[in-house]
Protein backbone atom coordinates (compact mmCIF):
# COMPACT_ATOMS: atom_id res chain seq x y z
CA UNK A 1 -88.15 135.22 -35.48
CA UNK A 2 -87.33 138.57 -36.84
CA UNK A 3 -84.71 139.27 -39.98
CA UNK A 4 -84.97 136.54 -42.19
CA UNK A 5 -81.70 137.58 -43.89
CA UNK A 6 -80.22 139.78 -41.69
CA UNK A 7 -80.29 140.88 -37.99
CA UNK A 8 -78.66 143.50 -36.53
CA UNK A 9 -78.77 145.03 -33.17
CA UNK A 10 -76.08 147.53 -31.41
CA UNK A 11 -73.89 149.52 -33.79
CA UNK A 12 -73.25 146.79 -36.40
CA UNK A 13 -72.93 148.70 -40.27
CA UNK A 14 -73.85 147.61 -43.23
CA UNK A 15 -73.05 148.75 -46.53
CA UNK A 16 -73.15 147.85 -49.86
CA UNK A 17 -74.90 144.97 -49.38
CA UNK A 18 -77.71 143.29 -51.49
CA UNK A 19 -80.25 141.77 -49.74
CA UNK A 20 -83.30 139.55 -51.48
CA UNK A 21 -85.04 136.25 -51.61
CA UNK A 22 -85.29 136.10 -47.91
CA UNK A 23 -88.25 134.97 -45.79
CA UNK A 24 -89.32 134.48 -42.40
CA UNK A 25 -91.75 131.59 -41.11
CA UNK A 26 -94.51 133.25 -38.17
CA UNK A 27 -97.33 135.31 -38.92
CA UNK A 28 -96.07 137.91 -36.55
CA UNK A 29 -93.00 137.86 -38.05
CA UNK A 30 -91.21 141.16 -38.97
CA UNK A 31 -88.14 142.17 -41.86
CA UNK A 32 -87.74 139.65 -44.42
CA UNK A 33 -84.86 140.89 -45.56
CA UNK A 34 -83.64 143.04 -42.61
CA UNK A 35 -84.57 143.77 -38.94
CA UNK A 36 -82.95 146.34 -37.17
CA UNK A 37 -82.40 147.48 -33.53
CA UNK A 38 -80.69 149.90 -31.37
CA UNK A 39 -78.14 152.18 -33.40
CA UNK A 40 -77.17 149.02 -36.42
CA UNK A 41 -76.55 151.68 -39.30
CA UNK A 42 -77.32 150.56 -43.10
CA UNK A 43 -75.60 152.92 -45.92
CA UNK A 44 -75.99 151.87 -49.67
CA UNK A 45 -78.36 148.76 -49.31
CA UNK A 46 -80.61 147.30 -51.47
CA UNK A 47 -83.30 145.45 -49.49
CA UNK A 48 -85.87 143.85 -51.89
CA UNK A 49 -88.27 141.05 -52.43
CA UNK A 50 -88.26 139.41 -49.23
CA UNK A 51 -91.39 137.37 -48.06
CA UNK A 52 -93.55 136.68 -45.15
CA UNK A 53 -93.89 133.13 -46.21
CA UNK A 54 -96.67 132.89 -43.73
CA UNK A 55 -98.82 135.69 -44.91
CA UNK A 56 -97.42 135.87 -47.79
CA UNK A 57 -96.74 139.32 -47.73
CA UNK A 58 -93.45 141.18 -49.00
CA UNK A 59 -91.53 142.71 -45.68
CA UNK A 60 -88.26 143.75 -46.50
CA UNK A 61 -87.42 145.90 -43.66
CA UNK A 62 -88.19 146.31 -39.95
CA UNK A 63 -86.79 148.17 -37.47
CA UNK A 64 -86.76 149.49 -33.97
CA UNK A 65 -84.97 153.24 -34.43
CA UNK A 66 -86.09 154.93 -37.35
CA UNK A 67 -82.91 156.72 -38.34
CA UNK A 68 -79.70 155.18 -39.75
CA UNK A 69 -80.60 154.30 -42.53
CA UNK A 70 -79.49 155.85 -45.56
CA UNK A 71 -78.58 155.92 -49.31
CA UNK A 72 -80.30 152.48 -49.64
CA UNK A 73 -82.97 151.12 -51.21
CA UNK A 74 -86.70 149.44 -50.03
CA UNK A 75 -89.94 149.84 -50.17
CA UNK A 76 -90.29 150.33 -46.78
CA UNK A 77 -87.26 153.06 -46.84
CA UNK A 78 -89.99 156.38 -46.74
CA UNK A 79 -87.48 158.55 -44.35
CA UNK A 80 -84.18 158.41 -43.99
CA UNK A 81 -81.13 160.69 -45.85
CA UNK A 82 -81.52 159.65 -49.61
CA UNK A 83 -83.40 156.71 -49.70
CA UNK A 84 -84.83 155.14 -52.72
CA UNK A 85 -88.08 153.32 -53.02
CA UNK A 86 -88.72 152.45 -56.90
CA UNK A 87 -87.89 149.22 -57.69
CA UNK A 88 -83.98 148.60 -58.11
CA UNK A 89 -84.19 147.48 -61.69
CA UNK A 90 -81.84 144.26 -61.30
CA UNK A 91 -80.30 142.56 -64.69
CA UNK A 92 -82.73 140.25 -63.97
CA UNK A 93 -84.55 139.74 -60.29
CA UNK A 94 -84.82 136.01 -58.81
CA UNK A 95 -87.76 133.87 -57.89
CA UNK A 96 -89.29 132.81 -54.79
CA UNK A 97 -88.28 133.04 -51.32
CA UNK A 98 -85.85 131.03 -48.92
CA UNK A 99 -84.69 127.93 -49.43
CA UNK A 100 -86.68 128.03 -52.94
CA UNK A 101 -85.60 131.10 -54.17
CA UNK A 102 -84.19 131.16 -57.78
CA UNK A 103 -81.22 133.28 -57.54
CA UNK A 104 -81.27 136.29 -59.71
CA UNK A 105 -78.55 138.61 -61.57
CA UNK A 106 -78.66 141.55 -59.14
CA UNK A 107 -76.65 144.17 -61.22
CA UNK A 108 -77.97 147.16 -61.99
CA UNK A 109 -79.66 147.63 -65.10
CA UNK A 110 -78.70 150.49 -67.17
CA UNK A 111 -80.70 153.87 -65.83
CA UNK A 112 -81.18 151.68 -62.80
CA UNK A 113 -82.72 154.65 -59.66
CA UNK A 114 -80.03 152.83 -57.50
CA UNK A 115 -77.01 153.93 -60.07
CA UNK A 116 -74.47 156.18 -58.87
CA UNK A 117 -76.94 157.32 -55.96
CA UNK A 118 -74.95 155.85 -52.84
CA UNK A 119 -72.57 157.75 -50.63
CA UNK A 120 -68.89 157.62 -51.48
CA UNK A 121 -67.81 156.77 -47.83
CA UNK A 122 -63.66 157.43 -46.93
CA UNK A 123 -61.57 154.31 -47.89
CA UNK A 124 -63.96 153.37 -50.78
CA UNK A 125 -61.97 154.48 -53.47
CA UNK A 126 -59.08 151.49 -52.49
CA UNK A 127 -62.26 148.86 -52.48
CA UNK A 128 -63.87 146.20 -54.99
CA UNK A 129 -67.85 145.64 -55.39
CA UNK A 130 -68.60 141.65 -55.10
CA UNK A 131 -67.67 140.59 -58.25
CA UNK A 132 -64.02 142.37 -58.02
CA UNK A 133 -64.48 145.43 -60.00
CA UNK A 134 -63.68 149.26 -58.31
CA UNK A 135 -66.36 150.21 -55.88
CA UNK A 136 -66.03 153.98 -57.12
CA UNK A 137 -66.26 154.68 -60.82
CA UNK A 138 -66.53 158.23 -61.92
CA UNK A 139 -66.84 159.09 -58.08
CA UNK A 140 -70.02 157.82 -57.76
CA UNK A 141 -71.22 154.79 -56.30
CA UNK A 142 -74.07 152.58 -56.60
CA UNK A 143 -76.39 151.22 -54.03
CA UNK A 144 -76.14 147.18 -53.89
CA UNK A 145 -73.16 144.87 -53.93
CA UNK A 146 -72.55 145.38 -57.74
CA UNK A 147 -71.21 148.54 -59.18
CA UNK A 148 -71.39 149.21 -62.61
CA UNK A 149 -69.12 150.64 -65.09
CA UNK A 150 -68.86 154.15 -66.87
CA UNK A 151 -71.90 155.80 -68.08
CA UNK A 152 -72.49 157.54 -71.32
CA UNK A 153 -69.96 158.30 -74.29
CA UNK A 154 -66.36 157.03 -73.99
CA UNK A 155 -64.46 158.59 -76.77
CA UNK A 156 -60.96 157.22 -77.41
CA UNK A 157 -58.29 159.65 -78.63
CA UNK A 158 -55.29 157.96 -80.13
């Protein structure tokens, strides 16, 4: 069994999506967190801490074609069109894996590598991160499900 949290084969897309705490049960078992196969496209993911429960050995991503994935964030993520690999610096990460797994705050923490370094895709001004706020702030966008506000000085003129 392959993709322990998500599978995706063909031309499925997935973006802005936060992916961690996932694991998969066989030794030979491949992407925790993600597998992907065929032409599946990822933009603006954050794929992290997901387990091998087996081997117990972090495998967050897998895949089949090489390319397609992009502005995201994992370990594994050493090609691709702006790709991040430093840890994603959530509020504060969960614990364990699976049906165990402590479930975290996955915001960004402030200076977080993931911050305002996704791609600001066409229609994504109109759209809301998970929690309901404006996916675009300052026309940047973060990687992950959560955007966060305004950085820096805000000066109010009255």
């Amino acid at each position: 069994s392959q993709g322990g949290g998500v599978y995706m084969s063909g031309t499925a897309v997935l973006i802005n999506c936060t992916i961690t705490g996932n694991g998969v049960n066989k030794t030979d078992s491949l992407g925790a967190g993600l597998y992907r196969t065929g032409n599946a496209g990822v933009t603006n993911a954050i794929i992290w801490d997901n387990c091998n429960l087996t081997t117990n050995v972090l495998s967050n991503v897998a895949e089949t074609y090489p390319t397609g994935v992009g502005y995201s964030c994992a370990p594994e993520l050493t090609i691709g069109v702006h790709n991040v690999t430093q840890n994603p610096l959530f509020k504060a990460a969960g614990a364990g894996y699976g049906l165990a797994c402590i479930v975290g705050d996955y915001h960004l923490s402030e200076g977080a590598p993931c911050q305002g370094a996704g791609a600001v895709l066409p229609g994504m001004a109109a759209q809301t991160d998970l929690a309901g706020g404006p996916r675009v702030v300052a026309s940047r966008v973060d990687m992950g499900c959560y955007q966060t506000g305004v950085r820096g000085t805000v000066i109010l003129v009255y």
